[in-house]
N, C-alpha and C. Protein backbone atom coordinates (compact mmCIF):
# COMPACT_ATOMS: atom_id res chain seq x y z
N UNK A 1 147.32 20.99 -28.03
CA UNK A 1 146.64 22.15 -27.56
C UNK A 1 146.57 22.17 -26.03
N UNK A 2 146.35 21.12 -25.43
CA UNK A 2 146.26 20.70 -24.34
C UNK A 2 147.37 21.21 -23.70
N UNK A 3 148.36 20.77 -24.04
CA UNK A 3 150.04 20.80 -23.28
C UNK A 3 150.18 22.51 -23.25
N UNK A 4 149.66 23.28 -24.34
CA UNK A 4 150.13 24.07 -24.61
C UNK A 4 149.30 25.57 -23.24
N UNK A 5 148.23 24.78 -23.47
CA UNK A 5 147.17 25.65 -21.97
C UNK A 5 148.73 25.41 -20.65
N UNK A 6 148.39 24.10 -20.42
CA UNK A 6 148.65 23.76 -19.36
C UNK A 6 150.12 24.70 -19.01
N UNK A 7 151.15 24.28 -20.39
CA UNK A 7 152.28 25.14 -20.05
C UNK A 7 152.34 26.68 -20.27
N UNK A 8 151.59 27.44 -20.81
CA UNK A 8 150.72 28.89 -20.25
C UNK A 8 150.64 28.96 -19.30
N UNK A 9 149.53 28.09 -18.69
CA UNK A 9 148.79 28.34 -17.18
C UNK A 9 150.47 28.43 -16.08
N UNK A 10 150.96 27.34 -16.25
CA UNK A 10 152.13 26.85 -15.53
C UNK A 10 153.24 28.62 -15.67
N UNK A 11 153.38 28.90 -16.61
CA UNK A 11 153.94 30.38 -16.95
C UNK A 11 153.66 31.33 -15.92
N UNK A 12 152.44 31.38 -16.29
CA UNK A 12 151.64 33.19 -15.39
C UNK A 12 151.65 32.42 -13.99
N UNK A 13 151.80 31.43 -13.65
CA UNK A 13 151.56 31.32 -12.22
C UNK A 13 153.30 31.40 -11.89
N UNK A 14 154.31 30.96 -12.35
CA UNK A 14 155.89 31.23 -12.30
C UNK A 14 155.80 32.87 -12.38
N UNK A 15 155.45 33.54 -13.06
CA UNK A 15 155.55 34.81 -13.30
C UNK A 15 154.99 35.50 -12.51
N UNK A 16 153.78 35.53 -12.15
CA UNK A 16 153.60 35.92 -10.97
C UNK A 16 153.59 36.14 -9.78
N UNK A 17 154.27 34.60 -9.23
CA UNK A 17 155.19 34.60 -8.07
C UNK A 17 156.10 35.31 -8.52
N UNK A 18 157.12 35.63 -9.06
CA UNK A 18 157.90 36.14 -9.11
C UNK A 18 158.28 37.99 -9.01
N UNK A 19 156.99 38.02 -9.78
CA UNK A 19 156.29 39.51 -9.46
C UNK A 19 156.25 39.61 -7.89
N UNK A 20 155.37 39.03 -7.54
CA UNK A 20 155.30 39.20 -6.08
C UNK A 20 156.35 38.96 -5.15
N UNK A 21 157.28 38.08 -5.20
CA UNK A 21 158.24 38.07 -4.37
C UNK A 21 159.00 39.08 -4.36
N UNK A 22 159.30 40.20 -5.68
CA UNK A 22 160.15 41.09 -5.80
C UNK A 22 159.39 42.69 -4.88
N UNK A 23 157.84 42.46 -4.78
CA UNK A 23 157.57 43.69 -4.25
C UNK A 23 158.25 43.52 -2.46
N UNK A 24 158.58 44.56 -2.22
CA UNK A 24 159.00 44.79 -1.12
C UNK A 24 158.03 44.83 0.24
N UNK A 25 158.54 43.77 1.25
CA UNK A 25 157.49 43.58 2.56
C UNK A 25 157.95 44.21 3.40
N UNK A 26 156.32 44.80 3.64
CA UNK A 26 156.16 46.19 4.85
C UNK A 26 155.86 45.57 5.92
N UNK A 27 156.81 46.47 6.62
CA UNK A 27 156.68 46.35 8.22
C UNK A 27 155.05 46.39 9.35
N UNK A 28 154.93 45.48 9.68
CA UNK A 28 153.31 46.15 10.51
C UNK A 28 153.33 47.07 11.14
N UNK A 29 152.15 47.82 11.20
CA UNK A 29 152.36 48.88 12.32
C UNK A 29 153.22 48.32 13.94
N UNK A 30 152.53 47.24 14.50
CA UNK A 30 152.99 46.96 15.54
C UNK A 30 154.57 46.78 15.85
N UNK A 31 155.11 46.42 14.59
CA UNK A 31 156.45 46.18 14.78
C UNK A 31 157.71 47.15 14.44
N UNK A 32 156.83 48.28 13.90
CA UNK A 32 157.23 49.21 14.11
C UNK A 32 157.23 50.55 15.41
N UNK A 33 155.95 50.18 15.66
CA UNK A 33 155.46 50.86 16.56
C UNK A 33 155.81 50.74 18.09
N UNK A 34 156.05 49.19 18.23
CA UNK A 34 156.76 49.14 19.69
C UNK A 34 158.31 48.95 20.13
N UNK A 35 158.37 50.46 20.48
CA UNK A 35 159.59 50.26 21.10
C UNK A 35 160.18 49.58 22.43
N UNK A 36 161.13 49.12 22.54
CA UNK A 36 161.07 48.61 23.96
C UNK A 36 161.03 49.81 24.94
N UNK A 37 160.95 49.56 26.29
CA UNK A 37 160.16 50.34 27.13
C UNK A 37 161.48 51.00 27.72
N UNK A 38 162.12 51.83 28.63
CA UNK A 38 163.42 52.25 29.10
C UNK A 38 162.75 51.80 30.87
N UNK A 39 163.46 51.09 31.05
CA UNK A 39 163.28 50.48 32.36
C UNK A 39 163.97 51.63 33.37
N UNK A 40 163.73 51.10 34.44
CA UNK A 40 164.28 52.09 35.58
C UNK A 40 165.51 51.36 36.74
N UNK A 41 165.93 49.72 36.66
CA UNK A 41 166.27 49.53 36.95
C UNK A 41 166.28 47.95 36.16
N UNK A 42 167.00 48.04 35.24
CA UNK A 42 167.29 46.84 34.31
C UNK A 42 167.62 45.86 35.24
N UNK A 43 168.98 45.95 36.29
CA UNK A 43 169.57 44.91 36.68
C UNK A 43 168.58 44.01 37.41
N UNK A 44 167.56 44.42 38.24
CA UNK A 44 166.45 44.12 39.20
C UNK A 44 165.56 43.54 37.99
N UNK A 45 165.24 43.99 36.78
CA UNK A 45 164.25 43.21 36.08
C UNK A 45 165.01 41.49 35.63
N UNK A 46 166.49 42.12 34.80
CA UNK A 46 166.74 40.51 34.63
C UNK A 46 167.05 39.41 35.46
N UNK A 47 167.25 40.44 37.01
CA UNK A 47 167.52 39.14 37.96
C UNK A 47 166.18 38.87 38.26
N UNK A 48 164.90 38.97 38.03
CA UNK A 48 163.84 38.42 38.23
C UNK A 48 163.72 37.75 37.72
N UNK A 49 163.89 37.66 36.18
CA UNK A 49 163.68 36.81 34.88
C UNK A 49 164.51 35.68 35.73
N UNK A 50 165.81 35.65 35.76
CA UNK A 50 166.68 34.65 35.67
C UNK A 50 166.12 33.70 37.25
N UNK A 51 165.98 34.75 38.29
CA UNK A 51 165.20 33.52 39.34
C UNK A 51 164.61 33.40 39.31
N UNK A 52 163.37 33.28 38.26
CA UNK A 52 162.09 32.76 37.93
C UNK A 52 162.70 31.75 37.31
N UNK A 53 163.49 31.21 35.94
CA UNK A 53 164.07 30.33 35.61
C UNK A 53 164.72 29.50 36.62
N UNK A 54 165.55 29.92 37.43
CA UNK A 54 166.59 29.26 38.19
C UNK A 54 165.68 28.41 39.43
N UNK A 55 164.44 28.95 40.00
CA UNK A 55 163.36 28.64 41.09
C UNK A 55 163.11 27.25 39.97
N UNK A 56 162.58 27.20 38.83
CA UNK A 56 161.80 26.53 38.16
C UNK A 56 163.23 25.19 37.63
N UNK A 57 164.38 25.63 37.28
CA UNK A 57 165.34 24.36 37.13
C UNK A 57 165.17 23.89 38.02
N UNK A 58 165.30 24.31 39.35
CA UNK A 58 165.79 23.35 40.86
C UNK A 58 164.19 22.59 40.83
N UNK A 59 163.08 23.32 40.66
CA UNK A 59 161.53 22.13 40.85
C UNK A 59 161.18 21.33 40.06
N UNK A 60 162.02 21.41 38.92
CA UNK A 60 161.92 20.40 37.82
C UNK A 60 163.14 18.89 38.16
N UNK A 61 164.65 19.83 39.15
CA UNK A 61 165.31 18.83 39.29
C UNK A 61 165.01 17.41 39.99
N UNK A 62 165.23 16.24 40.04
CA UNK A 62 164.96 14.96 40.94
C UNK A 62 166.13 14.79 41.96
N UNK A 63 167.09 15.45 41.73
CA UNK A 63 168.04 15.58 42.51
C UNK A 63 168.22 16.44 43.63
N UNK A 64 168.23 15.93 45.27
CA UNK A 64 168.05 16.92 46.44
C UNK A 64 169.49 18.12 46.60
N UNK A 65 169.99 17.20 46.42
CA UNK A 65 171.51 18.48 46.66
C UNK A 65 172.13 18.52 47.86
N UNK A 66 172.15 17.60 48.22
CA UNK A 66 172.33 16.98 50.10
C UNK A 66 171.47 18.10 51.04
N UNK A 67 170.21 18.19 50.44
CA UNK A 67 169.40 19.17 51.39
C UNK A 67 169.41 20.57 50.83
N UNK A 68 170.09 21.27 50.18
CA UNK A 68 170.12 22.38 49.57
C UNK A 68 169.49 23.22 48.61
N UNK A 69 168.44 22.15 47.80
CA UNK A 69 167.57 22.25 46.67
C UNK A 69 166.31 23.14 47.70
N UNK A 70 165.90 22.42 48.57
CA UNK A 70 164.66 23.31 49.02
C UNK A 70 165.29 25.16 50.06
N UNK A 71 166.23 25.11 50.64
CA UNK A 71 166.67 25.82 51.35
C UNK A 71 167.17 27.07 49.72
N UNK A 72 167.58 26.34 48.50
CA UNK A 72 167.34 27.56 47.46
C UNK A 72 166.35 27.81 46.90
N UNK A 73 165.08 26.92 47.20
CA UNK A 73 164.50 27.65 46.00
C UNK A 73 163.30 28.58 47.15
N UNK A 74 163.34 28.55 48.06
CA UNK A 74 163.10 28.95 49.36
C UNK A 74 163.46 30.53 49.02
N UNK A 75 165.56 30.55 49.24
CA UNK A 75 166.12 31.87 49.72
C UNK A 75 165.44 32.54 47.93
N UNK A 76 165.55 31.38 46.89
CA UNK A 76 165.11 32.48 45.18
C UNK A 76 163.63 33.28 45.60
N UNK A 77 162.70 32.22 46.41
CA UNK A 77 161.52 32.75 46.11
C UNK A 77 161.62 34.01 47.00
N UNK A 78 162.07 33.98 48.34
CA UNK A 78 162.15 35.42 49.06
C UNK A 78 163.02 36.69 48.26
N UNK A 79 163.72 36.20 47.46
CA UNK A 79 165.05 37.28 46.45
C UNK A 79 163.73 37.78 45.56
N UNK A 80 163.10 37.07 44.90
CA UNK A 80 161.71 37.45 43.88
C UNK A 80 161.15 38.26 44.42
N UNK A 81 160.22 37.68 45.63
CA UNK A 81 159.24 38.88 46.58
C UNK A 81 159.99 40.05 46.29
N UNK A 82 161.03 40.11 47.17
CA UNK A 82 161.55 41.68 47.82
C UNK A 82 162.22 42.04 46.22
N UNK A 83 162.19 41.75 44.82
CA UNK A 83 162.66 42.30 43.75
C UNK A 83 161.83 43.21 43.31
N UNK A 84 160.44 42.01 43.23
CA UNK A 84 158.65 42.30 42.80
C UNK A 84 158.66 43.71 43.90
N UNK A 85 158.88 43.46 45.09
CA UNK A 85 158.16 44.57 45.73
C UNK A 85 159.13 46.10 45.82
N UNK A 86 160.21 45.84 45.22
CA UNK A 86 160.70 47.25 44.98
C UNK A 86 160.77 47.86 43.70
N UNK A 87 160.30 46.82 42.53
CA UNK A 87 159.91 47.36 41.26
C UNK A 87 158.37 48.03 41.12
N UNK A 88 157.82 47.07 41.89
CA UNK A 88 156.43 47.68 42.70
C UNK A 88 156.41 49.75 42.96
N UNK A 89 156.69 49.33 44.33
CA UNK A 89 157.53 50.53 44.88
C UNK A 89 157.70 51.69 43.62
N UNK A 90 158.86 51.47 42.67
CA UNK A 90 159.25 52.18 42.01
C UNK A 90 158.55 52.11 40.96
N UNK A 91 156.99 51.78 40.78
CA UNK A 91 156.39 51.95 39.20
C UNK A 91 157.46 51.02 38.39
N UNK A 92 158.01 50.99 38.28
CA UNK A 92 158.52 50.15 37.13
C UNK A 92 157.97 48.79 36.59
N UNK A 93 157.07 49.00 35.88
CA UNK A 93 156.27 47.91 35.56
C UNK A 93 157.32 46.47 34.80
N UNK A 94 156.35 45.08 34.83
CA UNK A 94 157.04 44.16 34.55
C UNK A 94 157.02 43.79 33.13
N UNK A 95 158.22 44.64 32.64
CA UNK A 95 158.40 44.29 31.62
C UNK A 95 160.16 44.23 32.28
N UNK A 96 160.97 43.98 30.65
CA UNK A 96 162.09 43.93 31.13
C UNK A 96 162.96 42.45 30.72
N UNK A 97 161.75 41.67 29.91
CA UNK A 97 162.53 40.00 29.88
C UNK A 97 163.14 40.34 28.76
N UNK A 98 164.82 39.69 28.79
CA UNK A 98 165.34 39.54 27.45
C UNK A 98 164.63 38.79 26.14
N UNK A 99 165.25 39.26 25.19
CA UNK A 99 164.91 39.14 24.37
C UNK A 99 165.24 37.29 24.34
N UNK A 100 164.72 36.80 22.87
CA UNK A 100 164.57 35.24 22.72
C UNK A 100 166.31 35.22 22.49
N UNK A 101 166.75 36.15 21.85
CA UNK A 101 168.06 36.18 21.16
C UNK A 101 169.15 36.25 22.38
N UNK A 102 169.26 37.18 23.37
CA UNK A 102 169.76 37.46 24.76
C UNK A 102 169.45 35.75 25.64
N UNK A 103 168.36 35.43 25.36
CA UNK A 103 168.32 34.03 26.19
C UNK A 103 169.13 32.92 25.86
N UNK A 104 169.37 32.62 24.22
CA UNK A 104 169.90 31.50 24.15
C UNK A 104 171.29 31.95 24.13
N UNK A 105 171.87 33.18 24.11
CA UNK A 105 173.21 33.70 24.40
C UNK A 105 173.75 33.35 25.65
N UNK A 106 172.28 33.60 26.34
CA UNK A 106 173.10 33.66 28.04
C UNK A 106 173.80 32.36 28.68
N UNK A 107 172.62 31.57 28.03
CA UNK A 107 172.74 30.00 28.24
C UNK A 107 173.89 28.97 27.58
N UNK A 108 174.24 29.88 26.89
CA UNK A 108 175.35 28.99 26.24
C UNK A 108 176.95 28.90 26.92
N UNK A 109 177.00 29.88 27.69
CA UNK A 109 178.32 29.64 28.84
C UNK A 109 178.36 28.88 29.29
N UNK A 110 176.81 27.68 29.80
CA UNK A 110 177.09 27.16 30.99
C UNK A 110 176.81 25.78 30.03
N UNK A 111 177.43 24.83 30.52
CA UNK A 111 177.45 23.07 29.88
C UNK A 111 175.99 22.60 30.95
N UNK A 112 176.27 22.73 32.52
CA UNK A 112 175.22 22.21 33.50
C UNK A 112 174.49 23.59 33.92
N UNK A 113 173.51 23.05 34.02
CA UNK A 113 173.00 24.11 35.32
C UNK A 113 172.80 25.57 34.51
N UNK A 114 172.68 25.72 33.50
CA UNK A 114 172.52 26.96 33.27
C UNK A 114 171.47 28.51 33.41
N UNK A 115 170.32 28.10 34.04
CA UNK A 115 169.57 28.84 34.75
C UNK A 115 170.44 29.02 35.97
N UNK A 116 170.85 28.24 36.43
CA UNK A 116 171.12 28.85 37.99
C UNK A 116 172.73 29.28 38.21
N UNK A 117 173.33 29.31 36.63
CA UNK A 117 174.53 30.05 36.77
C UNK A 117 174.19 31.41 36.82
N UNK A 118 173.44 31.49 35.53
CA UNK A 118 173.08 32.72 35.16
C UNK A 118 172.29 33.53 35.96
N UNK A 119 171.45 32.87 36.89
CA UNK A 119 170.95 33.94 38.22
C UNK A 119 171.78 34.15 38.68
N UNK A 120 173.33 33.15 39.30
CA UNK A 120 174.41 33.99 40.28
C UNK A 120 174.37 35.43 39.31
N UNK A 121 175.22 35.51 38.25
CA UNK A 121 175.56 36.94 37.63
C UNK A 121 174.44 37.52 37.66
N UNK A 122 172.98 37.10 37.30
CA UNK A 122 172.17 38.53 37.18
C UNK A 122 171.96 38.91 38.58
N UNK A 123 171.61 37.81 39.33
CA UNK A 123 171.37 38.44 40.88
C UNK A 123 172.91 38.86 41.65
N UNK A 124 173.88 39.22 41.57
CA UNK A 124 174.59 39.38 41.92
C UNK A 124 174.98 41.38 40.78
N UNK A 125 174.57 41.30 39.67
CA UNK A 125 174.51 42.94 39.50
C UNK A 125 173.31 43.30 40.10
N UNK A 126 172.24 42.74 40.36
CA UNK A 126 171.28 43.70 40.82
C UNK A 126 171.58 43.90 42.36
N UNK A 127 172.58 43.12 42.69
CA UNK A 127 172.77 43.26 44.41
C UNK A 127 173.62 44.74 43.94
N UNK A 128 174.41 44.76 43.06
CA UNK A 128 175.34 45.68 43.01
C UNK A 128 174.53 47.15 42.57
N UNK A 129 173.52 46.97 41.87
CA UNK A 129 172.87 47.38 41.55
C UNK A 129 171.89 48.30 43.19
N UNK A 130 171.83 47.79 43.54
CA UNK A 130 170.54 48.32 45.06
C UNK A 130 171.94 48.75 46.06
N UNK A 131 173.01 48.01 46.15
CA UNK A 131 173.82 48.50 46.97
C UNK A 131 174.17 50.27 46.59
N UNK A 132 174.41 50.23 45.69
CA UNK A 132 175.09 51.40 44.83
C UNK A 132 173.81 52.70 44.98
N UNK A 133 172.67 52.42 44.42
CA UNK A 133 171.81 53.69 45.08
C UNK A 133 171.93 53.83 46.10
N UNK A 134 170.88 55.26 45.56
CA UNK A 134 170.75 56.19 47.61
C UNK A 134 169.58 56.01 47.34
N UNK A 135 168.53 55.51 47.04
CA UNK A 135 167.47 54.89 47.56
C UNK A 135 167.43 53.91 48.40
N UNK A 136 166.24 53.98 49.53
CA UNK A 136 166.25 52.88 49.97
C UNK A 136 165.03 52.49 49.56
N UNK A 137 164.20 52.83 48.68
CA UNK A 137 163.53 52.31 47.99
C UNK A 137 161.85 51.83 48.68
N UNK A 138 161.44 53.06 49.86
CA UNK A 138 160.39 53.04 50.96
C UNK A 138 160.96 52.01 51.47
N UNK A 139 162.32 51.66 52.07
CA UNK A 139 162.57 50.86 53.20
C UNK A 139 162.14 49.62 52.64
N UNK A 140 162.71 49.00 51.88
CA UNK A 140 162.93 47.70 50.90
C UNK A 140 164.40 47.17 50.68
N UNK A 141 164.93 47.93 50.58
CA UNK A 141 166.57 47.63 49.92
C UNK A 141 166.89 46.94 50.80
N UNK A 142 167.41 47.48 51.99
CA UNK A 142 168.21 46.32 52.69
C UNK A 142 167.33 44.92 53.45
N UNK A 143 166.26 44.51 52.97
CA UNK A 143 165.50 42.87 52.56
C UNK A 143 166.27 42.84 51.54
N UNK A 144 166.17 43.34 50.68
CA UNK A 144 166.24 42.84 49.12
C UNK A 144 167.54 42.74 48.97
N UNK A 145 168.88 43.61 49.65
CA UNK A 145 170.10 43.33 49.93
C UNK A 145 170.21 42.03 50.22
N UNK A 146 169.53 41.50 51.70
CA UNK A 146 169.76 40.59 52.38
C UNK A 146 169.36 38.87 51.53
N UNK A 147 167.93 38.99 50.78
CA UNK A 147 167.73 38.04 50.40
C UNK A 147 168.45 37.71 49.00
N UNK A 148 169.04 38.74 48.19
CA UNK A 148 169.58 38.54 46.98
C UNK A 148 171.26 37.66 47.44
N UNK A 149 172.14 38.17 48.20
CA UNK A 149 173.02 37.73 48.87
C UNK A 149 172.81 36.57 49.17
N UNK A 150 171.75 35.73 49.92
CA UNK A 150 171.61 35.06 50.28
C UNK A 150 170.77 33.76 49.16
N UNK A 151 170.16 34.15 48.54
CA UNK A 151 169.48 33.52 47.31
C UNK A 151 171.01 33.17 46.13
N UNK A 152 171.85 33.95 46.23
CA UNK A 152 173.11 33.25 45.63
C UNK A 152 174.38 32.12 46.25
N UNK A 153 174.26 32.67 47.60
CA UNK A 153 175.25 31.57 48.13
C UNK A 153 174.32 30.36 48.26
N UNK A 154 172.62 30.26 48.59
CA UNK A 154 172.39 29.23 48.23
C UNK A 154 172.24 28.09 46.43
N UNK A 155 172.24 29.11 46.12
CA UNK A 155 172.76 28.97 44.93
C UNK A 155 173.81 27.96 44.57
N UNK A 156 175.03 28.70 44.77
CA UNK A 156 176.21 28.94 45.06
C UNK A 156 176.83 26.65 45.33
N UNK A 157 175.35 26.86 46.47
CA UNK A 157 175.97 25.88 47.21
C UNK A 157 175.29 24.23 46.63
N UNK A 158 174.11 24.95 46.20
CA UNK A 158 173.44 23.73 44.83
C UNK A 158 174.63 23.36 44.01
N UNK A 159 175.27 24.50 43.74
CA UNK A 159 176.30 24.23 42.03
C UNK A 159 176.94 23.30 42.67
N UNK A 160 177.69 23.75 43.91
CA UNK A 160 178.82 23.06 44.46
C UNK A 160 178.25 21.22 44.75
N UNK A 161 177.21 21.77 45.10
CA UNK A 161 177.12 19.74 45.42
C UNK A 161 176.98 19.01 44.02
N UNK A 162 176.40 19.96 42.99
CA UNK A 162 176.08 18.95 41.94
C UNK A 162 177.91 18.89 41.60
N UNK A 163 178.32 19.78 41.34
CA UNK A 163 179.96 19.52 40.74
C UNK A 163 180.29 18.22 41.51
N UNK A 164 180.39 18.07 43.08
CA UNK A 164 180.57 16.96 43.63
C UNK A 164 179.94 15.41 42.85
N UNK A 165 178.77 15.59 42.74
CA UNK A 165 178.30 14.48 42.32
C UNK A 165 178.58 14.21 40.68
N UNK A 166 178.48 15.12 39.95
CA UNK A 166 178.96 14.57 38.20
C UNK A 166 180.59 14.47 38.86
N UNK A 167 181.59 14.96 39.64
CA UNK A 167 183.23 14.57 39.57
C UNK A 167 182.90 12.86 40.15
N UNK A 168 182.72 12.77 41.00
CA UNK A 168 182.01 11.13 41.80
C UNK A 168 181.76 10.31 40.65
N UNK A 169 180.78 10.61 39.97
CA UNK A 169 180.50 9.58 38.29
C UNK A 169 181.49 9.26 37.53
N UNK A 170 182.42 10.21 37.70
CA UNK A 170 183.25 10.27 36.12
C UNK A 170 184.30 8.70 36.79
């Protein structure tokens, strides 16, 4: 009699999961409800994202870069300011970070260094990006010309010493 409860009980609880797994799961309001936002100048949001990453690889690195590590994360943090202050400028609030899915995509080109590859390309369309308007954006753009340009060749010049030093190891 015993066995016979138990394998009942054991039944309706199989059966009822099963019931339930088959009803169909609804979306939350929220995740339906938020769309992403239409930015006003995409290229300027992800090159923020990416030199916020790329500032934060080089302060995490232990490695100087024959002097070059502070002189970039220097020219990133002035490329940030003058990004911040023409998204400012233009209302365009800070939104704009890729998605989780877009991040581990981006990162997968690069073997080393992959924050601070991936700022050359994003900061390098948003240069293309500010060059190309006829805004000057209340007299911002050409800083933000100057330090984005310059926030990549220092860049540029991090990659180059580390390549030096992993070819030296091998």
């Amino acid at each position: 009699m015993r066995s016979v409860i138990v394998l009942g009980s054991a039944l309706l609880c199989v059966t009822g999961l099963l019931v339930e797994a088959k009803q169909p799961v609804k979306p939350t309001k929220s995740a339906t409800q938020t769309p992403k936002p239409k930015l006003k100048h995409p290229h300027l949001h992800h090159a923020l994202w990416a030199l916020h990453h790329a500032h934060h690889e080089l302060k995490v690195s232990k490695e100087d870069y024959q002097g070059h590590k502070e002189k970039a994360e220097q020219a990133i943090h002035h490329a940030i300011k003058d990004i911040e202050a023409i998204l400012k400028h233009e209302n365009d609030g800070p939104f704009g970070v890729p998605t989780h899915h877009e991040l581990s995509e981006a990162h997968k080109k690069y073997a080393h260094h992959p924050h601070l590859h991936h700022a050359i390309h994003e900061v390098r369309e948003a240069h293309h990006q500010l060059k190309e308007t006829k805004s000057d954006f209340g007299g911002l753009r050409e800083k933000a010309l100057h330090s984005t340009h310059h926030a990549v060749h220092q860049i540029e010049l991090v990659l180059k010493h580390a390549i030096r030093v992993e070819n030296a190891s091998k």
